[in-house]
PDB file of N, CA and C in Angstrom:
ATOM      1  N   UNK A   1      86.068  92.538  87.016  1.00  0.00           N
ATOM      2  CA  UNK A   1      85.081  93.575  86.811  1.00  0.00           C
ATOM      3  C   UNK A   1      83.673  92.984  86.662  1.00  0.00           C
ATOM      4  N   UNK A   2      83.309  91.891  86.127  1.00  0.00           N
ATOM      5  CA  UNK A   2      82.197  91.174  86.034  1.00  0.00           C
ATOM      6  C   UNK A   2      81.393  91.230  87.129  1.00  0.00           C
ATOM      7  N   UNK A   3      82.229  91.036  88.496  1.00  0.00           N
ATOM      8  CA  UNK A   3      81.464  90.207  89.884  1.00  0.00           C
ATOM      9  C   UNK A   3      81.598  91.883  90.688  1.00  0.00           C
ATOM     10  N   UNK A   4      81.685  92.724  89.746  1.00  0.00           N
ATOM     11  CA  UNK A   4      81.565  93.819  90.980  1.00  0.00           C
ATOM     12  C   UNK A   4      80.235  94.643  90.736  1.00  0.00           C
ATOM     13  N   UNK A   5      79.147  94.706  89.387  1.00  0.00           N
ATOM     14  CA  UNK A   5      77.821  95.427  89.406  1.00  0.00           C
ATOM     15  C   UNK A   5      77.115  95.145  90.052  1.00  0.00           C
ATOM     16  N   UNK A   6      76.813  93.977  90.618  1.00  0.00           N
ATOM     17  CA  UNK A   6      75.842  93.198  92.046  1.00  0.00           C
ATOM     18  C   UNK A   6      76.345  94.119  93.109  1.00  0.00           C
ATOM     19  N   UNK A   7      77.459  93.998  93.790  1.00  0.00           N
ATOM     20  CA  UNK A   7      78.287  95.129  94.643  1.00  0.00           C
ATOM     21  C   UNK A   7      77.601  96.190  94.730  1.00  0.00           C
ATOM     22  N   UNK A   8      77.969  97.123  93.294  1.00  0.00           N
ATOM     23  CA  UNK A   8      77.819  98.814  93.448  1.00  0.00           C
ATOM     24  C   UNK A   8      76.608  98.940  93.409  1.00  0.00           C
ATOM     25  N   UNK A   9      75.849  97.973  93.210  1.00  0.00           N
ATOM     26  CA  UNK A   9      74.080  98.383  93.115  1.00  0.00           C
ATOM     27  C   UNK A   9      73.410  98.372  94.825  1.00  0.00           C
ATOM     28  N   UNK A  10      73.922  97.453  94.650  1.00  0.00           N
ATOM     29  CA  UNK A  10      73.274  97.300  96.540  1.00  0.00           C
ATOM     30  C   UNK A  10      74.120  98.059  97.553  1.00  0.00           C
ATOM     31  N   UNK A  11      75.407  98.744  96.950  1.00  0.00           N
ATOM     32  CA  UNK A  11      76.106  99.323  98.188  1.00  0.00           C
ATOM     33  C   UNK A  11      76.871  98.342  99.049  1.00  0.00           C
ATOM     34  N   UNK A  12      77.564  97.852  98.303  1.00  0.00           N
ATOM     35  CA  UNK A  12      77.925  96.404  99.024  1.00  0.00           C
ATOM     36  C   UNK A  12      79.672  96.658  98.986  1.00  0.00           C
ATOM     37  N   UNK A  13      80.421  96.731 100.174  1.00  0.00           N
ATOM     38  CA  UNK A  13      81.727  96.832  99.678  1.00  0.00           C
ATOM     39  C   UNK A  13      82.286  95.651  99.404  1.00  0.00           C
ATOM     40  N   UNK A  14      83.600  95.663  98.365  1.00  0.00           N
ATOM     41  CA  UNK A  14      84.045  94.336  98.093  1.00  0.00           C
ATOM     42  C   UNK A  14      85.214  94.770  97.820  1.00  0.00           C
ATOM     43  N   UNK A  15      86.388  93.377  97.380  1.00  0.00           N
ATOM     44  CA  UNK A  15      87.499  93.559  97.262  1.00  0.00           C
ATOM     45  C   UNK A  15      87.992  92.428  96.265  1.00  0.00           C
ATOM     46  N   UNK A  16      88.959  92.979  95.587  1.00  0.00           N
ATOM     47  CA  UNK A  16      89.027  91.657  94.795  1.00  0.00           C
ATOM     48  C   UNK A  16      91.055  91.182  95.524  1.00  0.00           C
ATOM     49  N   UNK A  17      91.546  90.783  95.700  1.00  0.00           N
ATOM     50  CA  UNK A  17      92.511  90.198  96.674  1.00  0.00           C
ATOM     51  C   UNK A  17      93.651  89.206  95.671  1.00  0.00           C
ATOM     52  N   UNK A  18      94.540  89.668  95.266  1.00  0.00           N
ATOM     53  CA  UNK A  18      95.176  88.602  94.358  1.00  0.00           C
ATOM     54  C   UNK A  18      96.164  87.691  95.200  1.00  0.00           C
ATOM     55  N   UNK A  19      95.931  86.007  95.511  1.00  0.00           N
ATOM     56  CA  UNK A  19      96.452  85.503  96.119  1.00  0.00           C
ATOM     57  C   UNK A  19      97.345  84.291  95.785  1.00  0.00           C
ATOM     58  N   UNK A  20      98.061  84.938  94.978  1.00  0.00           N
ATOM     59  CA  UNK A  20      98.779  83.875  93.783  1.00  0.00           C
ATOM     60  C   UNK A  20      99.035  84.251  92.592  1.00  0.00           C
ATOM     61  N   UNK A  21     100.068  83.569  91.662  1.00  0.00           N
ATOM     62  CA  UNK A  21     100.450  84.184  89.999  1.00  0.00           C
ATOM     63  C   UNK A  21     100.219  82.916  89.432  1.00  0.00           C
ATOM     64  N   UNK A  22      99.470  83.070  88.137  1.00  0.00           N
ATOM     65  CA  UNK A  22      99.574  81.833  87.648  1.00  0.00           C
ATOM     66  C   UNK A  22     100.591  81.009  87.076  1.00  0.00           C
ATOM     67  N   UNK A  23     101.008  80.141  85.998  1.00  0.00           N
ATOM     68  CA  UNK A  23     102.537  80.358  85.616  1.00  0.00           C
ATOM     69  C   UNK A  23     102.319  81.436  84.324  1.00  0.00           C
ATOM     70  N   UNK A  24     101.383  81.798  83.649  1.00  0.00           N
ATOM     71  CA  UNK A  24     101.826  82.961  82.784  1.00  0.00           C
ATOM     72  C   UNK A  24     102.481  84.159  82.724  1.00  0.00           C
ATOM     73  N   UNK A  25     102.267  84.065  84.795  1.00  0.00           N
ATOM     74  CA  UNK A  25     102.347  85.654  85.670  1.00  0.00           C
ATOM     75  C   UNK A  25     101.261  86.439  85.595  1.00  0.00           C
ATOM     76  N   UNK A  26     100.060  86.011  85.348  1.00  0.00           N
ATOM     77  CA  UNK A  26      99.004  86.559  85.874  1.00  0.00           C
ATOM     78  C   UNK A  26      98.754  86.619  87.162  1.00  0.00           C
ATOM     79  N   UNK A  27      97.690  87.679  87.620  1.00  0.00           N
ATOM     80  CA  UNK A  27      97.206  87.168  88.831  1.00  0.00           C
ATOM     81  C   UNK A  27      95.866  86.089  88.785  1.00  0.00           C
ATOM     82  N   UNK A  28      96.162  85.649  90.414  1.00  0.00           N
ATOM     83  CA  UNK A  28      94.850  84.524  90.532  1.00  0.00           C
ATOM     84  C   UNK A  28      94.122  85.148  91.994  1.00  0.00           C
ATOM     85  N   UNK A  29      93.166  86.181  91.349  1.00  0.00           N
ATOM     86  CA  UNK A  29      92.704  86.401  92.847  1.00  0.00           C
ATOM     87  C   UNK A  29      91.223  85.856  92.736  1.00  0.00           C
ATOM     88  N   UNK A  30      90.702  86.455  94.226  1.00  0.00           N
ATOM     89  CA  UNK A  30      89.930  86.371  95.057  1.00  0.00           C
ATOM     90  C   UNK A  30      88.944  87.339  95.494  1.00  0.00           C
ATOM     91  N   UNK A  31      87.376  87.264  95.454  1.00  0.00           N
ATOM     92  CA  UNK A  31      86.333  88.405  95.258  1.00  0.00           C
ATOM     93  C   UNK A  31      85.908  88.146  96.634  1.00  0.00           C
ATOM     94  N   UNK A  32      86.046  89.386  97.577  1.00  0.00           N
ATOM     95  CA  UNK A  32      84.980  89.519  98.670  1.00  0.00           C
ATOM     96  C   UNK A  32      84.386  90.425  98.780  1.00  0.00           C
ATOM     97  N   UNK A  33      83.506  89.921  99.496  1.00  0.00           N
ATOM     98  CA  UNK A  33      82.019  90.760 100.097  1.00  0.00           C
ATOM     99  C   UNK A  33      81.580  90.845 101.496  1.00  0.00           C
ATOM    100  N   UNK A  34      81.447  92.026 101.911  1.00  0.00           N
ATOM    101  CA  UNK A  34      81.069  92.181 103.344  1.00  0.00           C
ATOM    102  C   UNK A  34      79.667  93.038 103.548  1.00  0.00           C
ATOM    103  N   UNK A  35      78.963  92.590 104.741  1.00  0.00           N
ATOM    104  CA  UNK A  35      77.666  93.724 104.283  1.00  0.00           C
ATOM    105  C   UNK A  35      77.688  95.138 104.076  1.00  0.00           C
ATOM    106  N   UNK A  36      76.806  95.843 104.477  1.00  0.00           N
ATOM    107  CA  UNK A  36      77.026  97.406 104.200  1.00  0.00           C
ATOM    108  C   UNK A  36      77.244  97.577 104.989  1.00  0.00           C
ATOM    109  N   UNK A  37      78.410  99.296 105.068  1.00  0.00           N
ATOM    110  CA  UNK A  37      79.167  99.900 105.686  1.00  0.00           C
ATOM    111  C   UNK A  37      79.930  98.870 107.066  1.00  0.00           C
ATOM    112  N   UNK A  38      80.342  97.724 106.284  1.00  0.00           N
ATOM    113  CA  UNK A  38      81.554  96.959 107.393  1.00  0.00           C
ATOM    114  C   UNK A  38      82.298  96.588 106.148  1.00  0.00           C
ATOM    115  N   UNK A  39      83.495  97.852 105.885  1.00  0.00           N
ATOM    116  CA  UNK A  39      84.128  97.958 104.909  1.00  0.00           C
ATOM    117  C   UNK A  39      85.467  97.355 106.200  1.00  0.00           C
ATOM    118  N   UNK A  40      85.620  97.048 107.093  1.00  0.00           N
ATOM    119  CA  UNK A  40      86.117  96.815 108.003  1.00  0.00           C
ATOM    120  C   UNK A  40      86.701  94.826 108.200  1.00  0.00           C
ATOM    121  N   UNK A  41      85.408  94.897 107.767  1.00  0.00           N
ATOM    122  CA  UNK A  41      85.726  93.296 107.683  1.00  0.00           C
ATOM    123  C   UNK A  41      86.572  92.808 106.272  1.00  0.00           C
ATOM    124  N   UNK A  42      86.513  93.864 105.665  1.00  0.00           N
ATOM    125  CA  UNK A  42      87.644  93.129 104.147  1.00  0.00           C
ATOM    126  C   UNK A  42      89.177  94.171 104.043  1.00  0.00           C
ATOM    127  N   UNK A  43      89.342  95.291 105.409  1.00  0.00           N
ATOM    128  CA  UNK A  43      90.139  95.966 105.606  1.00  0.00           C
ATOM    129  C   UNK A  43      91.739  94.821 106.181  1.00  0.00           C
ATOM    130  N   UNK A  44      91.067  94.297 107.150  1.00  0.00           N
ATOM    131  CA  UNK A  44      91.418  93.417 108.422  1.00  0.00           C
ATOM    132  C   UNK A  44      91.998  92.503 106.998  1.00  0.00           C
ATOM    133  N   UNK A  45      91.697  91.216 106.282  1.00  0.00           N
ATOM    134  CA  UNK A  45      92.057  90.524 105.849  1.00  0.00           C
ATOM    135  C   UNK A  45      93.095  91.116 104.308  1.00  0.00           C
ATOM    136  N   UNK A  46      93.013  92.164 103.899  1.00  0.00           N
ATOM    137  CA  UNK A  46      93.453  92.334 102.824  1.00  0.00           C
ATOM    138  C   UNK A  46      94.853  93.228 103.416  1.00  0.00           C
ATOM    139  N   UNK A  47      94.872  93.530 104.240  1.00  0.00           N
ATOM    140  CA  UNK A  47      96.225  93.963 105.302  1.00  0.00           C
ATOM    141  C   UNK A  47      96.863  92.587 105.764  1.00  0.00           C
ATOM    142  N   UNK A  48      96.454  91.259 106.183  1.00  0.00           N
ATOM    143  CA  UNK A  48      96.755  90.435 106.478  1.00  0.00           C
ATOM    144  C   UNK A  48      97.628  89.420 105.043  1.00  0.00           C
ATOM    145  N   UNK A  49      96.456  89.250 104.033  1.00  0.00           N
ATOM    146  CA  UNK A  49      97.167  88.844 103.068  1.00  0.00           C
ATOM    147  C   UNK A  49      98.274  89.556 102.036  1.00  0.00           C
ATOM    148  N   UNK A  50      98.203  90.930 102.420  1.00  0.00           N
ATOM    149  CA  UNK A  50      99.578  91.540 101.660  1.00  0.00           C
ATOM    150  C   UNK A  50     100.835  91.434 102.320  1.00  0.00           C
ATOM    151  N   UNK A  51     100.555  91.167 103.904  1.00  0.00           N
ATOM    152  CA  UNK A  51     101.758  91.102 104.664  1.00  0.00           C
ATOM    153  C   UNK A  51     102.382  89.334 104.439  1.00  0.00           C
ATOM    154  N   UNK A  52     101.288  88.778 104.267  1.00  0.00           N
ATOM    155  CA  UNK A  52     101.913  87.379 103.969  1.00  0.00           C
ATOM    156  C   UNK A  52     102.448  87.462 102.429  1.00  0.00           C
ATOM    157  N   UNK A  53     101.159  87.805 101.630  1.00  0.00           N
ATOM    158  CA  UNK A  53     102.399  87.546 100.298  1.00  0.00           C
ATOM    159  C   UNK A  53     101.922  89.155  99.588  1.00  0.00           C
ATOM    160  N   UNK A  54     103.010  90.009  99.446  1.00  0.00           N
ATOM    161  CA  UNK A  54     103.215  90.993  99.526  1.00  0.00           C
ATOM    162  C   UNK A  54     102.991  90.965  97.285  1.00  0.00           C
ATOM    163  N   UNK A  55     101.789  91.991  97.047  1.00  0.00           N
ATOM    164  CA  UNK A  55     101.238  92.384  95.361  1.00  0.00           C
ATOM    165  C   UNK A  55     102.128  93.641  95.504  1.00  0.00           C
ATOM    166  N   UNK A  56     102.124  94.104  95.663  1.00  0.00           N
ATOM    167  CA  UNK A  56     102.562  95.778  95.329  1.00  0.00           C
ATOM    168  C   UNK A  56     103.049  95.751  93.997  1.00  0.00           C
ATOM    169  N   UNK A  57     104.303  94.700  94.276  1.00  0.00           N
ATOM    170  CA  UNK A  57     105.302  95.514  92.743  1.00  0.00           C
ATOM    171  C   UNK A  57     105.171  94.201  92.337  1.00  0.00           C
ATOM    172  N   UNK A  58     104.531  93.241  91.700  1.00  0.00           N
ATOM    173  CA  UNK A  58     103.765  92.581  90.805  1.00  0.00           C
ATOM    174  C   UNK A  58     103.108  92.985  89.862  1.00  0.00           C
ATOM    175  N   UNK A  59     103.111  92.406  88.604  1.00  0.00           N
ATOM    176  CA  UNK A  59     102.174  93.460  87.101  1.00  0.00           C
ATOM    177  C   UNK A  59     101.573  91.999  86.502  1.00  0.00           C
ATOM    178  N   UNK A  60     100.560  91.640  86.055  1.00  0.00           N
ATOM    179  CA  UNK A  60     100.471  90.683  84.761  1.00  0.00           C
ATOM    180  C   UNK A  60     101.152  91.274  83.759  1.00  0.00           C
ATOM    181  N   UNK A  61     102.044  90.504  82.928  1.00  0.00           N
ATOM    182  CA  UNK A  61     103.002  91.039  81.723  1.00  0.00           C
ATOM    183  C   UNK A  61     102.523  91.779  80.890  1.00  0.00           C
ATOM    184  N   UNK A  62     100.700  91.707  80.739  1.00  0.00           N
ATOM    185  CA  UNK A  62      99.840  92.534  79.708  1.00  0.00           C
ATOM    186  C   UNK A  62      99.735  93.852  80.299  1.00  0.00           C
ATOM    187  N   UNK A  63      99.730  94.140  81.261  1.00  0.00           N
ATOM    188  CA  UNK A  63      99.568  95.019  82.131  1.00  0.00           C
ATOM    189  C   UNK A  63     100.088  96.161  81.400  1.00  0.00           C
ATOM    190  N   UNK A  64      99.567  98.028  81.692  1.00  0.00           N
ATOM    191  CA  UNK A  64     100.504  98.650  81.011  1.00  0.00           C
ATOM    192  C   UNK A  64     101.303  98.935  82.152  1.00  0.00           C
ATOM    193  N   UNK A  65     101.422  99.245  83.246  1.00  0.00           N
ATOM    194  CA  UNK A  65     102.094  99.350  85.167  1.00  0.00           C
ATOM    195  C   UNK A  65     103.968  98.571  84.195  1.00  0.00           C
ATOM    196  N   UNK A  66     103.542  97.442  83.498  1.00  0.00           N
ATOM    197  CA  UNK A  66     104.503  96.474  83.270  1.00  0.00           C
ATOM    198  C   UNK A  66     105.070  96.716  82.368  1.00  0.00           C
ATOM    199  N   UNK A  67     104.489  96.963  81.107  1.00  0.00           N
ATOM    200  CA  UNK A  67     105.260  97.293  80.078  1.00  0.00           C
ATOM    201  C   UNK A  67     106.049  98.793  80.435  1.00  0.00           C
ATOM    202  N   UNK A  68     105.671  99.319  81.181  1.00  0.00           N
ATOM    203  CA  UNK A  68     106.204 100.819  81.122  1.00  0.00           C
ATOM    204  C   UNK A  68     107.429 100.893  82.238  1.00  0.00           C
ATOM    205  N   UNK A  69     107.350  99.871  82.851  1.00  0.00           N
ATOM    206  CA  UNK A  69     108.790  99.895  83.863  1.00  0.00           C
ATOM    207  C   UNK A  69     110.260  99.382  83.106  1.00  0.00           C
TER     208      UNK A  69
END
């Protein structure tokens, strides 16, 4: 949440991309940025990296998604 007010001020789309667990079972992601309205260019890669390593049903253990399953 830190690296995203630069983003929403300028109109800037971004994505944050989790590409890895740490060993706690956190996630370890990844912040991108593409210029304005080429929400396209972080569409393309964040379809690419879920098909390689698939977040969906992943939680950090703090998570409430986690405690509640």
């Amino acid at each position: 949440m830190a690296y995203t007010p630069i983003q929403n001020a300028l109109g800037l789309p971004a994505m944050s991309a989790p590409l890895g667990m740490s060993s706690g079972g956190g996630p370890i992601d990844s912040h991108f940025v593409a210029k304005a309205g080429d929400e396209k260019t972080l569409f393309e890669p964040a379809y690419e990296l879920e098909q390689e390593k698939p977040w969906a049903d992943k939680w950090a253990p703090n998570s409430v998604k986690a405690k509640s399953v």
